[in-house]
N, C-alpha and C. Protein backbone atom coordinates (compact mmCIF):
# COMPACT_ATOMS: atom_id res chain seq x y z
N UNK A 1 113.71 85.44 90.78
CA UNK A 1 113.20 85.50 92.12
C UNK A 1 111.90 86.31 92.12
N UNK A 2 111.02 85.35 92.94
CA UNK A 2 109.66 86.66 93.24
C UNK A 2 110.04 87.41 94.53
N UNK A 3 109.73 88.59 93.87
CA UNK A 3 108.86 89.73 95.28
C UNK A 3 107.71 89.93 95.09
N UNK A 4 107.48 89.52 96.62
CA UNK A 4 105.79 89.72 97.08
C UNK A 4 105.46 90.96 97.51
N UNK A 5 104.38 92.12 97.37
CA UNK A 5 103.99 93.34 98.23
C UNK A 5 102.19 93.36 98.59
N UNK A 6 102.46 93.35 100.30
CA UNK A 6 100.79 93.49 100.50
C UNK A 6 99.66 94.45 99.59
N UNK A 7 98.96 94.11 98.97
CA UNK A 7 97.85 94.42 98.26
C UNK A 7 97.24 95.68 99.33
N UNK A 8 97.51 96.91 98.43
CA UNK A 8 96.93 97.73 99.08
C UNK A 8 95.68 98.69 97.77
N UNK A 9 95.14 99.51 98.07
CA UNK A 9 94.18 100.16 97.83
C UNK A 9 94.71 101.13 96.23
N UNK A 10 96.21 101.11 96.20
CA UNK A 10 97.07 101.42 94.95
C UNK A 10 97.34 100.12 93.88
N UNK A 11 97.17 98.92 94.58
CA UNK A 11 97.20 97.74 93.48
C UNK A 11 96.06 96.93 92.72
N UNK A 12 94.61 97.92 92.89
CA UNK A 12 93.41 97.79 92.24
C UNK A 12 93.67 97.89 90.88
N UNK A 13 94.73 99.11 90.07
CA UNK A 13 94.69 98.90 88.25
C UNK A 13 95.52 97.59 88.11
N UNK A 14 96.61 97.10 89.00
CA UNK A 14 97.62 96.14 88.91
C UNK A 14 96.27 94.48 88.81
N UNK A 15 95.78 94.42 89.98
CA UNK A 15 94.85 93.23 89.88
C UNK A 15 94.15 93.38 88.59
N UNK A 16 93.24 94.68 88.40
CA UNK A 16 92.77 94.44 86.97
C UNK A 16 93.12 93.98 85.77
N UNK A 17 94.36 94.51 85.88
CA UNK A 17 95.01 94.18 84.84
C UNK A 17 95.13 92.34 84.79
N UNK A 18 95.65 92.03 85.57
CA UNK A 18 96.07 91.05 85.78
C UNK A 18 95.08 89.88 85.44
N UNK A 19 93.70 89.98 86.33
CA UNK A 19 92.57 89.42 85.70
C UNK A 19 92.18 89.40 84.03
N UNK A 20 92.35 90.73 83.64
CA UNK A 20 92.32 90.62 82.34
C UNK A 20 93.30 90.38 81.39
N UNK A 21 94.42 89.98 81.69
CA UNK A 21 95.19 88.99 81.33
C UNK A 21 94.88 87.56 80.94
N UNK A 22 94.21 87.04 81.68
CA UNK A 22 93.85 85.57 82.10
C UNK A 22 92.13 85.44 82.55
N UNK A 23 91.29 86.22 81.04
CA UNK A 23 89.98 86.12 81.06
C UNK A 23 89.40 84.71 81.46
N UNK A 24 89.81 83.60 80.82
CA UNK A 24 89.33 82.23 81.05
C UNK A 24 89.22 81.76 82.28
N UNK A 25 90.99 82.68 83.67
CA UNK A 25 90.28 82.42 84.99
C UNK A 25 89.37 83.50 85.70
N UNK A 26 88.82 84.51 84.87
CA UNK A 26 88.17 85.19 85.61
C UNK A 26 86.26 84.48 85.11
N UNK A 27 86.24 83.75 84.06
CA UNK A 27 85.24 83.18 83.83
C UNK A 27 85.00 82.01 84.78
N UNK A 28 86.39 81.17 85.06
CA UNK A 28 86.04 80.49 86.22
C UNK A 28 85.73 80.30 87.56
N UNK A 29 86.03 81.78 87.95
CA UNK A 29 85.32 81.92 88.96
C UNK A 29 84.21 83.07 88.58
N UNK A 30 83.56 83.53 87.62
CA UNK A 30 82.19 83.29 87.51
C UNK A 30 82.63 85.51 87.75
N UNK A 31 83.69 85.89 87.34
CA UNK A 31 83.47 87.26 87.54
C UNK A 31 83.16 88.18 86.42
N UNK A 32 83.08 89.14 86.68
CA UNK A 32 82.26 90.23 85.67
C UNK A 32 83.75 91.33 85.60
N UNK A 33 84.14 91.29 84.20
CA UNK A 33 85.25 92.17 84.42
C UNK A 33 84.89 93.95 83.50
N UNK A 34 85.35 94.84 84.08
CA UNK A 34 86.55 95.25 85.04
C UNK A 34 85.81 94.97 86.76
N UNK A 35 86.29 94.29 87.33
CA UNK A 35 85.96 94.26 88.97
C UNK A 35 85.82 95.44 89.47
N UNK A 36 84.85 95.73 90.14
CA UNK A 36 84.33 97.19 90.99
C UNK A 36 85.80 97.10 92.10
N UNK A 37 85.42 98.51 92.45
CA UNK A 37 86.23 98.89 93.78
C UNK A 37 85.92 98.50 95.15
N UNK A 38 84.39 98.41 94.90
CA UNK A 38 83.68 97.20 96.22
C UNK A 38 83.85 95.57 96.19
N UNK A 39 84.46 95.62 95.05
CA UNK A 39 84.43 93.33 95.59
C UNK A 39 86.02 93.47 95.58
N UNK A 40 86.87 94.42 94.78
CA UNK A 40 88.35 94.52 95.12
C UNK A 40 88.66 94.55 96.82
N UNK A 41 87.88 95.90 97.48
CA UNK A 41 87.75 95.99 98.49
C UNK A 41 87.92 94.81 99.13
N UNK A 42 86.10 94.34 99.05
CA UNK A 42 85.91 92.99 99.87
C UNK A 42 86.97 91.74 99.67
N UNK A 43 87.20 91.45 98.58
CA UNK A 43 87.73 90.44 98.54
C UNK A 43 89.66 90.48 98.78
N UNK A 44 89.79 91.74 98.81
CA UNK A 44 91.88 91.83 98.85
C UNK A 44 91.74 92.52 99.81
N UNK A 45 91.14 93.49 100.42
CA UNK A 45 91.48 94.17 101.30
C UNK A 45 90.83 94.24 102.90
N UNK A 46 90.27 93.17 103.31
CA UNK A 46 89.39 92.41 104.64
C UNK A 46 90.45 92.13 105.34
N UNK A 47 89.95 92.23 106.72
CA UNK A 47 91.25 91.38 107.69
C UNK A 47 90.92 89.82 108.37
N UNK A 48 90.40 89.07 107.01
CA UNK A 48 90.70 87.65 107.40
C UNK A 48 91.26 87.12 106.12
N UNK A 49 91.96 88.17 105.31
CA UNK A 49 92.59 87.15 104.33
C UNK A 49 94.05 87.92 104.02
N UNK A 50 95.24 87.30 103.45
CA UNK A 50 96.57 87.93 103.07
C UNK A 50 96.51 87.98 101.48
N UNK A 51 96.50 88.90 101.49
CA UNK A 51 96.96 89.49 99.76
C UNK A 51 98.11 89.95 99.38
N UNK A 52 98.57 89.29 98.36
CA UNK A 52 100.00 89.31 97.60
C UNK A 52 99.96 89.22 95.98
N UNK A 53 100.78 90.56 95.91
CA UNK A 53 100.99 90.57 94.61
C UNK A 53 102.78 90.33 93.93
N UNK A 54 102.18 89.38 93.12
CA UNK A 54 104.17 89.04 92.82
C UNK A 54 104.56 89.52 91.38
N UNK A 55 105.94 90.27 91.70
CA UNK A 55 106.59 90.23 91.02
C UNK A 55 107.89 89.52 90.68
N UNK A 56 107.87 90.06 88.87
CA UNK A 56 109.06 89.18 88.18
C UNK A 56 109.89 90.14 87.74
N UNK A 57 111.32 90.55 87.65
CA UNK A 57 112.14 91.74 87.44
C UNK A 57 111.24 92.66 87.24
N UNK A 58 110.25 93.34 88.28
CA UNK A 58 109.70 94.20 88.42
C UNK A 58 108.07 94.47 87.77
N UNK A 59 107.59 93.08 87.05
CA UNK A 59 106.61 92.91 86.65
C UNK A 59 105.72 91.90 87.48
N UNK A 60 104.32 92.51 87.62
CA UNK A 60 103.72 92.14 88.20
C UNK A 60 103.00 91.04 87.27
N UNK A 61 102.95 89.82 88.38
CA UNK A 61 102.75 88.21 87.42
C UNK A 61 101.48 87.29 88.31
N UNK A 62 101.62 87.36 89.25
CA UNK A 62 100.69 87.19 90.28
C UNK A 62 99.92 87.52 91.25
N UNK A 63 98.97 87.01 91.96
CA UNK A 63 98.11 87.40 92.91
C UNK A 63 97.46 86.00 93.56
N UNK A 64 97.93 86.19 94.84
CA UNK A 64 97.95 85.51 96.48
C UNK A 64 97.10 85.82 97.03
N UNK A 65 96.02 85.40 96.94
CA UNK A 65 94.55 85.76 98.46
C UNK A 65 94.51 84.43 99.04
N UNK A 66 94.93 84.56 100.47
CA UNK A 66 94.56 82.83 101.69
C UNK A 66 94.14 83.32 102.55
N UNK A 67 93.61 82.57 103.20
CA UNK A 67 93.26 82.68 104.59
C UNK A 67 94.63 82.28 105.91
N UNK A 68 94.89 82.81 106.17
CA UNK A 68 95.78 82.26 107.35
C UNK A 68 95.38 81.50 108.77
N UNK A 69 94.12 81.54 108.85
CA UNK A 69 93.75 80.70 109.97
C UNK A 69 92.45 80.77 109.47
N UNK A 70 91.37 79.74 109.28
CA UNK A 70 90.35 78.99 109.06
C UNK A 70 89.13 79.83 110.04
N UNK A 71 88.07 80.37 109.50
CA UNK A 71 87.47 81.12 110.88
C UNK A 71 86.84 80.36 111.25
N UNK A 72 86.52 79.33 111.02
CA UNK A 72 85.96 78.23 111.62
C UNK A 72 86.49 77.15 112.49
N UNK A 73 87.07 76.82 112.43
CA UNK A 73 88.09 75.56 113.18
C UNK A 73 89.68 76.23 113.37
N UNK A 74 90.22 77.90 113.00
CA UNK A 74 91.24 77.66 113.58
C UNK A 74 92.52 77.23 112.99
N UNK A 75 92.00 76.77 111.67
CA UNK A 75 93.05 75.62 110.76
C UNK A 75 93.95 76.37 110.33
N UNK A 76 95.25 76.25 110.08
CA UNK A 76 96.10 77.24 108.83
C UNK A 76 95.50 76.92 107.54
């Protein structure tokens, strides 16, 4: 089973890590690793997006950034 916990300002070494796990997707989206504390900021911690970090018997395996409503049209 996953557990999910909102991405807070304590799960910046957890994302790092995580990115650098899986260099090939941090090349695909074109990032520069270790990620600053300003695009962590911007990008997990804004209030138009939900951030989730999942765990697996207590290991952290994933990371969830969506938008929940479209700021444009409204959309889910």
């Amino acid at each position: 089973m996953i557990r999910f916990e909102q991405v807070t300002h304590d799960h910046f070494p957890i994302i790092q890590s995580l990115y650098a796990s899986v260099p090939a997707y941090a090349l695909l989206e074109e990032r520069v690793l270790p990620l600053s504390d300003s695009t962590l900021q911007e990008e997990f911690l804004n209030p138009d997006t939900v951030s989730l970090i999942g765990y697996v018997d207590g290991e952290p395996v994933l990371l969830i950034d969506y938008l929940p409503k479209h700021p444009k049209d409204g959309t889910p």
